[in-house]
Protein backbone atom coordinates (compact mmCIF):
# COMPACT_ATOMS: atom_id res chain seq x y z
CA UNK A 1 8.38 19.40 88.38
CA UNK A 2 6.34 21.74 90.58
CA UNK A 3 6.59 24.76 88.05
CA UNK A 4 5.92 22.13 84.65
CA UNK A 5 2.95 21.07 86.78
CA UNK A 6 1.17 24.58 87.83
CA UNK A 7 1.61 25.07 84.79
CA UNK A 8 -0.41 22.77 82.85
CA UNK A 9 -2.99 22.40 85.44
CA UNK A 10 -3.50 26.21 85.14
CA UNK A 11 -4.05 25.53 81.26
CA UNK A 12 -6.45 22.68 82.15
CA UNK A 13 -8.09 24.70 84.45
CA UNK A 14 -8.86 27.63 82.04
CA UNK A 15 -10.47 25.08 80.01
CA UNK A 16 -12.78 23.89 82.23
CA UNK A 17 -11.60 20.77 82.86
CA UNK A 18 -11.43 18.98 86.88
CA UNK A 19 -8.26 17.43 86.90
CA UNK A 20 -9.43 13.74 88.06
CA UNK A 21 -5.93 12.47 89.40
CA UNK A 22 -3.33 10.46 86.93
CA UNK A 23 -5.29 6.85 86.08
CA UNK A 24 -4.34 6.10 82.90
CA UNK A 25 -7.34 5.41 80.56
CA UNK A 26 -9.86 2.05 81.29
CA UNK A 27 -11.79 -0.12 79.40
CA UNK A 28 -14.86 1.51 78.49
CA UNK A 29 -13.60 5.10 79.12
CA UNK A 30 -14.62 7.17 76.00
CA UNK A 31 -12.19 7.90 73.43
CA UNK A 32 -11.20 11.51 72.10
CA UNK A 33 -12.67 12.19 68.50
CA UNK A 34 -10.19 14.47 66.25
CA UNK A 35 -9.23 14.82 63.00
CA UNK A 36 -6.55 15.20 60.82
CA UNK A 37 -6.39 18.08 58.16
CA UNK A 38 -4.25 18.26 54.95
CA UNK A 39 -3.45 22.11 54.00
CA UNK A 40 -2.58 25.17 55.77
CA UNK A 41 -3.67 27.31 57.63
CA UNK A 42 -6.10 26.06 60.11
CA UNK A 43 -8.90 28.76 60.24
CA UNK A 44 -12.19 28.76 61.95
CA UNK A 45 -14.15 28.56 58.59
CA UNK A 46 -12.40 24.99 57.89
CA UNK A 47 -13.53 23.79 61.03
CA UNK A 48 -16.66 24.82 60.84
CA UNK A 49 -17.15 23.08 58.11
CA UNK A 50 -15.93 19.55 59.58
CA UNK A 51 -18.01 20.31 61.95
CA UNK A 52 -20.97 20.44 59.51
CA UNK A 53 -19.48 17.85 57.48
CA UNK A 54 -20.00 15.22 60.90
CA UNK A 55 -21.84 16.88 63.27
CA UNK A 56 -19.11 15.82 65.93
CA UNK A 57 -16.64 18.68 66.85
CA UNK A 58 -13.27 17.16 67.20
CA UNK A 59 -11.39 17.47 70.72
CA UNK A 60 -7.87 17.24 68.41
CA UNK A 61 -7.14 18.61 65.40
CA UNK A 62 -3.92 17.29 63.33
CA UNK A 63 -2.30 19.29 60.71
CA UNK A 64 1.04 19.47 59.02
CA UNK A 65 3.99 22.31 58.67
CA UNK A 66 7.32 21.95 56.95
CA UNK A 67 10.17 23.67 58.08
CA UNK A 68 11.50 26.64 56.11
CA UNK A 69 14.41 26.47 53.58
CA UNK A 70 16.07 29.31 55.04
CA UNK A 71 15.85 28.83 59.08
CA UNK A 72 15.53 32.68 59.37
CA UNK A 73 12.48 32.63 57.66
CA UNK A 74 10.73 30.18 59.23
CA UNK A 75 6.85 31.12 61.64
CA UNK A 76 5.19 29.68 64.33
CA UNK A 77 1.58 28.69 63.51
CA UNK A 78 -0.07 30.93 66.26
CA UNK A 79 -3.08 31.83 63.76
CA UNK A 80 -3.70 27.91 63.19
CA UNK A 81 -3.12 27.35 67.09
CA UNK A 82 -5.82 29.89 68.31
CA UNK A 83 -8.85 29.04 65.53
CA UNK A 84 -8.27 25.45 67.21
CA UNK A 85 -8.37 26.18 70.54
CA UNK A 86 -11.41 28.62 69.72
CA UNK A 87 -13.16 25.72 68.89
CA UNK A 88 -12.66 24.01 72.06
CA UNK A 89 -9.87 21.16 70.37
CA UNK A 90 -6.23 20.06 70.83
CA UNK A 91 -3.66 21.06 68.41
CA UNK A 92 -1.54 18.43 67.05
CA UNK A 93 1.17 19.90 64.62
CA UNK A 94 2.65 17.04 62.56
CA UNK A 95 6.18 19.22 62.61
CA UNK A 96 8.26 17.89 59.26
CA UNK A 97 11.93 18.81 58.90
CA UNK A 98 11.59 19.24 55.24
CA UNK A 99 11.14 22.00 52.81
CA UNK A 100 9.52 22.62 48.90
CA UNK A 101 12.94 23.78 46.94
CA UNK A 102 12.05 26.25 43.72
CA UNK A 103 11.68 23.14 41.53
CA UNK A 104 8.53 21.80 43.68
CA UNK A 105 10.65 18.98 45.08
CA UNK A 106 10.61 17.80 48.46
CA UNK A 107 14.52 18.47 50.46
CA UNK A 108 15.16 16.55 53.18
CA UNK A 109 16.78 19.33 56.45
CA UNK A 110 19.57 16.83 56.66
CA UNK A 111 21.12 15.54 60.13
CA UNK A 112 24.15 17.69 59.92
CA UNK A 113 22.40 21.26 59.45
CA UNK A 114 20.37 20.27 62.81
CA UNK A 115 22.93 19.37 64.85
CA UNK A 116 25.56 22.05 63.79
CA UNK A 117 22.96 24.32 64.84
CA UNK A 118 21.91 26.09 61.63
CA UNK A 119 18.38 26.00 62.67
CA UNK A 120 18.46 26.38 66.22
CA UNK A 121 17.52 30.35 65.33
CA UNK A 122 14.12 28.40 63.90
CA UNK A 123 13.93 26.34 66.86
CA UNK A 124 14.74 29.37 68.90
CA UNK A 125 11.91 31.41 67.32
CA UNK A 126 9.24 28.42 67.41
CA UNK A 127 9.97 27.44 71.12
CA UNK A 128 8.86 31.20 72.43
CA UNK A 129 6.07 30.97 70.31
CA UNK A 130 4.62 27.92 71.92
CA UNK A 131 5.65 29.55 75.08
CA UNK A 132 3.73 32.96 73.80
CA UNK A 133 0.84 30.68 72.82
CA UNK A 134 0.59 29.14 76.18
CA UNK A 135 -1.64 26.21 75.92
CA UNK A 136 -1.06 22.46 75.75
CA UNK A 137 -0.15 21.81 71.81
CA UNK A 138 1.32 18.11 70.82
CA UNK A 139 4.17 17.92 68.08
CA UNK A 140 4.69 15.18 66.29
CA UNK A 141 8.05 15.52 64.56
CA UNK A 142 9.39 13.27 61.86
CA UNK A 143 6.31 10.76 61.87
CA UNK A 144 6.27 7.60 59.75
CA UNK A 145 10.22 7.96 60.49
CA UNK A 146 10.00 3.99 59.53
CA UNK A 147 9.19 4.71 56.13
CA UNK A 148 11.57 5.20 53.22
CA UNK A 149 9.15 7.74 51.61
CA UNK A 150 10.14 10.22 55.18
CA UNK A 151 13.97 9.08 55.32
CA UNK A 152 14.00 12.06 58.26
CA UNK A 153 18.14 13.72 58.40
CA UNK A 154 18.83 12.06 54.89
CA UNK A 155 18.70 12.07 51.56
CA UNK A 156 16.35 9.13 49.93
CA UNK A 157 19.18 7.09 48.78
CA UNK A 158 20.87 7.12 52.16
CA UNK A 159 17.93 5.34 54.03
CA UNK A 160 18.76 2.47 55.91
CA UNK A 161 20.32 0.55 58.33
CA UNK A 162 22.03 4.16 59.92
CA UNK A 163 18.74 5.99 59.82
CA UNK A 164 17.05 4.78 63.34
CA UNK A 165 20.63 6.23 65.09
CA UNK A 166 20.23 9.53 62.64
CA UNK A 167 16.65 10.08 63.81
CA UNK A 168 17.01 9.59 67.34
CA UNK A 169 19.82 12.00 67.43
CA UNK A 170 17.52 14.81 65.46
CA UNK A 171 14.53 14.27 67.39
CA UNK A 172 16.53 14.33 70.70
CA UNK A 173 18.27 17.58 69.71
CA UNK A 174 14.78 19.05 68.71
CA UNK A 175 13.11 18.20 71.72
CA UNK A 176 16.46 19.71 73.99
CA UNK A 177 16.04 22.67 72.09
CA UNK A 178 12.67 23.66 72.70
CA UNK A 179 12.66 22.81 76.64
CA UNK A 180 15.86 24.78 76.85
CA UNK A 181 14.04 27.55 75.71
CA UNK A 182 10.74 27.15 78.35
CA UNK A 183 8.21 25.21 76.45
CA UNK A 184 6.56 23.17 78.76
CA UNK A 185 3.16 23.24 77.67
CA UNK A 186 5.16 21.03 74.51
CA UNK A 187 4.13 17.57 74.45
CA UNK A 188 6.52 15.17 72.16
CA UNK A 189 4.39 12.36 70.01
CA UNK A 190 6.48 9.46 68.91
CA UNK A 191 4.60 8.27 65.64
CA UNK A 192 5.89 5.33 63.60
CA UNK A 193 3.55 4.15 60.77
CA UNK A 194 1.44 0.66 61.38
CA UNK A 195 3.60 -0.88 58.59
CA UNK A 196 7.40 -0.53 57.91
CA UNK A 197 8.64 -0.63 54.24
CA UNK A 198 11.25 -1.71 54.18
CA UNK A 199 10.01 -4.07 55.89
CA UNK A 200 12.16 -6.13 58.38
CA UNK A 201 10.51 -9.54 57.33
CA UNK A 202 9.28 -9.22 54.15
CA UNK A 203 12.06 -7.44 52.57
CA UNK A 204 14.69 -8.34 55.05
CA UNK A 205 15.37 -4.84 56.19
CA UNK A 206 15.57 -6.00 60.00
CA UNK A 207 16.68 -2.67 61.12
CA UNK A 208 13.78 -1.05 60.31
CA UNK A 209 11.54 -1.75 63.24
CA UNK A 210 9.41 0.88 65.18
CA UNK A 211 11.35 0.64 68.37
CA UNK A 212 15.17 1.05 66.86
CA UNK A 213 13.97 4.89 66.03
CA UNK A 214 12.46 5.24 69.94
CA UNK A 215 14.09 8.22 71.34
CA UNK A 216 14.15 7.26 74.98
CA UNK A 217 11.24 7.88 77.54
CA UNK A 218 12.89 11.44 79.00
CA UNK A 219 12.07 12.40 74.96
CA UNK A 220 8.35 11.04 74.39
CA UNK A 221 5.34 12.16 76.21
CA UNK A 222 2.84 10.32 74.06
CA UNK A 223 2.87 7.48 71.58
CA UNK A 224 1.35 7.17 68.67
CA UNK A 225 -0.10 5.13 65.41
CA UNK A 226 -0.77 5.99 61.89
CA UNK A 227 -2.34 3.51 59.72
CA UNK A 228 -5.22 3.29 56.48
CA UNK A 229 -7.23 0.79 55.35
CA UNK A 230 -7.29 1.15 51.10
CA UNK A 231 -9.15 -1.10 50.93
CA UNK A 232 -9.66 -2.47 46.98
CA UNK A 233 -8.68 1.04 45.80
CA UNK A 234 -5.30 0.72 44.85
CA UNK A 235 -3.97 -1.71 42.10
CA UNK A 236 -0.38 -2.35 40.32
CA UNK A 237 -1.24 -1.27 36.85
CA UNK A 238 -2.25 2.11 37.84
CA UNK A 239 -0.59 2.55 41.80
CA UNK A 240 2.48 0.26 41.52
CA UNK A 241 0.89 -1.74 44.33
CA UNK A 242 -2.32 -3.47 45.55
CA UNK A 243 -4.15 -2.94 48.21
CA UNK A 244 -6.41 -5.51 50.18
CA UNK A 245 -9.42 -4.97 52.87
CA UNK A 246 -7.62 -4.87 56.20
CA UNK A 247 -9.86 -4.90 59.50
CA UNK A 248 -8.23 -2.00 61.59
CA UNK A 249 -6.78 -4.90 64.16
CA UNK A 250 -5.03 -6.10 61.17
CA UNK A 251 -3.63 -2.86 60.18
CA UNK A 252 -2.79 -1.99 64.28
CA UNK A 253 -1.90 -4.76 66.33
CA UNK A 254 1.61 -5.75 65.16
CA UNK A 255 2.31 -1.86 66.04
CA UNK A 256 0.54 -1.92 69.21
CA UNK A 257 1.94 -4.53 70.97
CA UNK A 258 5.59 -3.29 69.88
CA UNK A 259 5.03 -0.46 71.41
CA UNK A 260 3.30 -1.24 74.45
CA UNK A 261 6.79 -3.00 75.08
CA UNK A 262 8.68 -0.05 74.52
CA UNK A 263 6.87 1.91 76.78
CA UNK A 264 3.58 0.39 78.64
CA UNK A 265 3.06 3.55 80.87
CA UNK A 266 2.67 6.03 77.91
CA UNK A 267 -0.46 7.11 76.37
CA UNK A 268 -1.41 6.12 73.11
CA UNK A 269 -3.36 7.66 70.46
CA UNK A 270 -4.23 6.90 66.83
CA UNK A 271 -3.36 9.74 65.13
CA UNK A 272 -3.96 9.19 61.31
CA UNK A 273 -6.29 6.54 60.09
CA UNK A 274 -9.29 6.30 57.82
CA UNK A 275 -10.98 3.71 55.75
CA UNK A 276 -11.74 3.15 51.96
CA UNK A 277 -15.45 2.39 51.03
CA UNK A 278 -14.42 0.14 48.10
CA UNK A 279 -13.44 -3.10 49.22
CA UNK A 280 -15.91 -3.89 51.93
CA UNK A 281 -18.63 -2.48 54.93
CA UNK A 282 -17.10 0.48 56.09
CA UNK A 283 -19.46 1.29 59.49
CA UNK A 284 -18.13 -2.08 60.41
CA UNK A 285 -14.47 -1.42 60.42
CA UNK A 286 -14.99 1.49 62.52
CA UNK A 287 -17.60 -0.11 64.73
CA UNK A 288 -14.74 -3.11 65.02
CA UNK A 289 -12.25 -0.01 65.19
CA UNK A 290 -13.25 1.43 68.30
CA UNK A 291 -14.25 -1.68 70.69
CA UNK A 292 -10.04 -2.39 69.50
CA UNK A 293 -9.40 1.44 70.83
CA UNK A 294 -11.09 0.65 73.81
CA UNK A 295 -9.87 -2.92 74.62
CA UNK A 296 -5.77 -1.44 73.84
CA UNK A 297 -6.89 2.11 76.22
CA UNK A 298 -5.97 4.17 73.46
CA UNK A 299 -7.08 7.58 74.02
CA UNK A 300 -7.61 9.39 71.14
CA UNK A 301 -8.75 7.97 67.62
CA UNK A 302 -8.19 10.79 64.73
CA UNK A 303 -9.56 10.22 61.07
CA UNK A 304 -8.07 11.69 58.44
CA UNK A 305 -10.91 14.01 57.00
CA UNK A 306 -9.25 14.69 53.73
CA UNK A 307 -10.52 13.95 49.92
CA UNK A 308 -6.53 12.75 48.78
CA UNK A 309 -5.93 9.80 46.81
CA UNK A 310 -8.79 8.65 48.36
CA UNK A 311 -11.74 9.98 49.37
CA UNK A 312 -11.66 9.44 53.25
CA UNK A 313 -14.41 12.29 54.70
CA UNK A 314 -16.85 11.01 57.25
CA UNK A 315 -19.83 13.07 55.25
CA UNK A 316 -23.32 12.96 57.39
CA UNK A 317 -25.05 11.94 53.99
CA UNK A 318 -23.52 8.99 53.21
CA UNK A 319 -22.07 7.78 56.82
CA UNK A 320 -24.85 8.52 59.31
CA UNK A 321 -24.20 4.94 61.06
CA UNK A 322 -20.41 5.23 61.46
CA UNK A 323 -20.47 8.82 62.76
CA UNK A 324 -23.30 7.69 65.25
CA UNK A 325 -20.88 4.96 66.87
CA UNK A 326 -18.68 7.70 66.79
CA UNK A 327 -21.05 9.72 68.85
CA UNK A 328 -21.74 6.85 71.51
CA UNK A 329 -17.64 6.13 71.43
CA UNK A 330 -16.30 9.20 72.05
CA UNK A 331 -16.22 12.01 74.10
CA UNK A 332 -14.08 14.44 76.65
CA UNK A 333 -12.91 11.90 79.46
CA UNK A 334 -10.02 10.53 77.89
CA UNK A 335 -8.79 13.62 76.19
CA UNK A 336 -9.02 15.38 79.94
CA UNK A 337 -7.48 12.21 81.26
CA UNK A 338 -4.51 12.08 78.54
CA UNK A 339 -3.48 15.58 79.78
CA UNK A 340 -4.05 15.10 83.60
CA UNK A 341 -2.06 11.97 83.14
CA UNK A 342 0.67 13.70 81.21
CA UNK A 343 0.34 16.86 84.08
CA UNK A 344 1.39 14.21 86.97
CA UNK A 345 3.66 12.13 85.55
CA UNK A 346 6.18 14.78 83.61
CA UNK A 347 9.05 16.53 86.01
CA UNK A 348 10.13 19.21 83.82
């Protein structure tokens, strides 16, 4: 514990930050802005220009890698990492054990190749990278593990009423893995979408809750949500589905509350979200948005800044209001008090 600790605190301390003791997050305490990127690499010239695009610099910055077919071929992201932390933010990698096969199709790393070992040289090779790197990065492997799109360790026709057992076994191997190998400035982000399809009521698929996939506390560090509003963008004829105007409590609190249950001493960030303008007042949603972030402590609240499917970019020219709430909301407290909080609780 004393080693896991000196060494985070030195991290926090090259940043700048005063370690403030381990409170978890209060009412009224600012939230961390971030964002979440789609395409890779991360390079200084794409954040500068979300930075232009809001005038807010994010504190986190979320983006996505796949593993490699071949687990001898696989990287470690240090280029993305640094241009990050250059710009004074968090790294979130959104870590998806999955590859692009010659035909463009997605192929699932299945269960069995992880825990045989066939990618432990990947795992090897990306655990002393994050030790090379040296500074606090969160990984959030497998999210949306409660939707059938992900089916995480299996192939799409073998999702269901096994998969919560198959993806607690891969993410606990993962995690194992890299802390075997020293990576302890590592912190592991447990990240179920807002809504499950199947979905345990609606479609009577009552093993696919949130909390069945939970790895156990000794595996998670820091909880997490994704969730969208589509607003009136999406409709049957053309999508295959329809989408309604959801209020971000709407979209949230079912989640929330489950897994507050799970684990009530765990921080809790929002790390995907964003909000359609068709369908209803957008600066409202988020203005509603945060005074929920604030009243559930969540610490971090991280928009999806990404023209796909929809457009959901905060742009200064057309959302002045919502990025000024923004402004007021959020700030470096809860960010420094996520990792302070993480620094005194973990015994590594």
């Amino acid at each position: 514990m004393v080693v896991w600790r000196s060494c985070l605190l030195a991290v926090l301390f090259f940043w700048g930050v005063i370690i403030a003791g381990s409170a978890l997050a209060r009412q009224g305490e600012d939230l961390a802005w971030g964002v979440a990127l789609d395409g890779y690499p991360v390079t200084q010239k794409k954040l500068t220009t979300i930075k232009n695009e809001t005038n807010l610099p994010p504190r986190l910055v979320v983006f996505f890698m796949q593993w490699p077919e071949d687990p001898r071929k696989g990287f470690f992201p240090k280029e993305s990492l640094e241009a990050i932390h250059k710009a004074g933010a968090l790294a979130v990698i959104t870590w998806e054990p999955m590859y692009i096969d010659s035909k463009s199709n997605e192929q699932p790393v299945l269960a069995e190749q992880i825990l045989r070992g066939e990618y432990d040289p990947y795992l090897m090779m990306f655990a002393k990278g994050a030790v090379d790197f040296g500074k606090p990065v969160i990984i959030r492997f497998g999210h949306e593990m409660n939707l059938s799109r992900y089916h995480w360790g299996t192939g799409a026709k073998d999702y269901g009423p096994e998969s919560p057992g198959i993806y607690k076994q891969i993410y606990r191997y993962v995690v194992s893995k890299i802390r075997a190998c020293g990576a302890k400035n590592v912190l592991w982000a447990f990240c179920p979408n807002a809504e499950s399809l199947p979905h345990p009521r609606w479609h009577g698929a009552k093993w696919n809750t949130a909390g069945a996939y939970y790895p156990g506390h000794g595996y998670v560090d820091i909880l997490g949500m994704d969730g969208y509003n589509w607003g009136t963008t999406r409709n049957k004829k053309e999508h295959g589905w329809e989408s309604h105007w959801l209020a971000f409590a709407s979209i949230f609190k079912e989640l929330n509350t489950e897994l507050r249950a799970l684990a009530p001493d765990k921080p809790l960030i929002v790390f995907e979200t964003g909000c359609a303008q068709k369908g209803g007042d957008r600066n409202a949603w988020l203005r509603q948005g945060l005074a929920k972030c604030r009243q559930w402590e969540v610490k971090a609240l991280i928009w999806f800044q990404t023209d796909k499917e929809v457009d959901w970019r905060l742009l200064v020219e057309k959302d002045d209001e919502s990025l000024k709430e923004l402004e007021k909301a959020c700030g470096d407290q809860s960010l420094q008090g996520l990792l302070s909080q993480v620094s005194e609780r973990l015994g590594r």
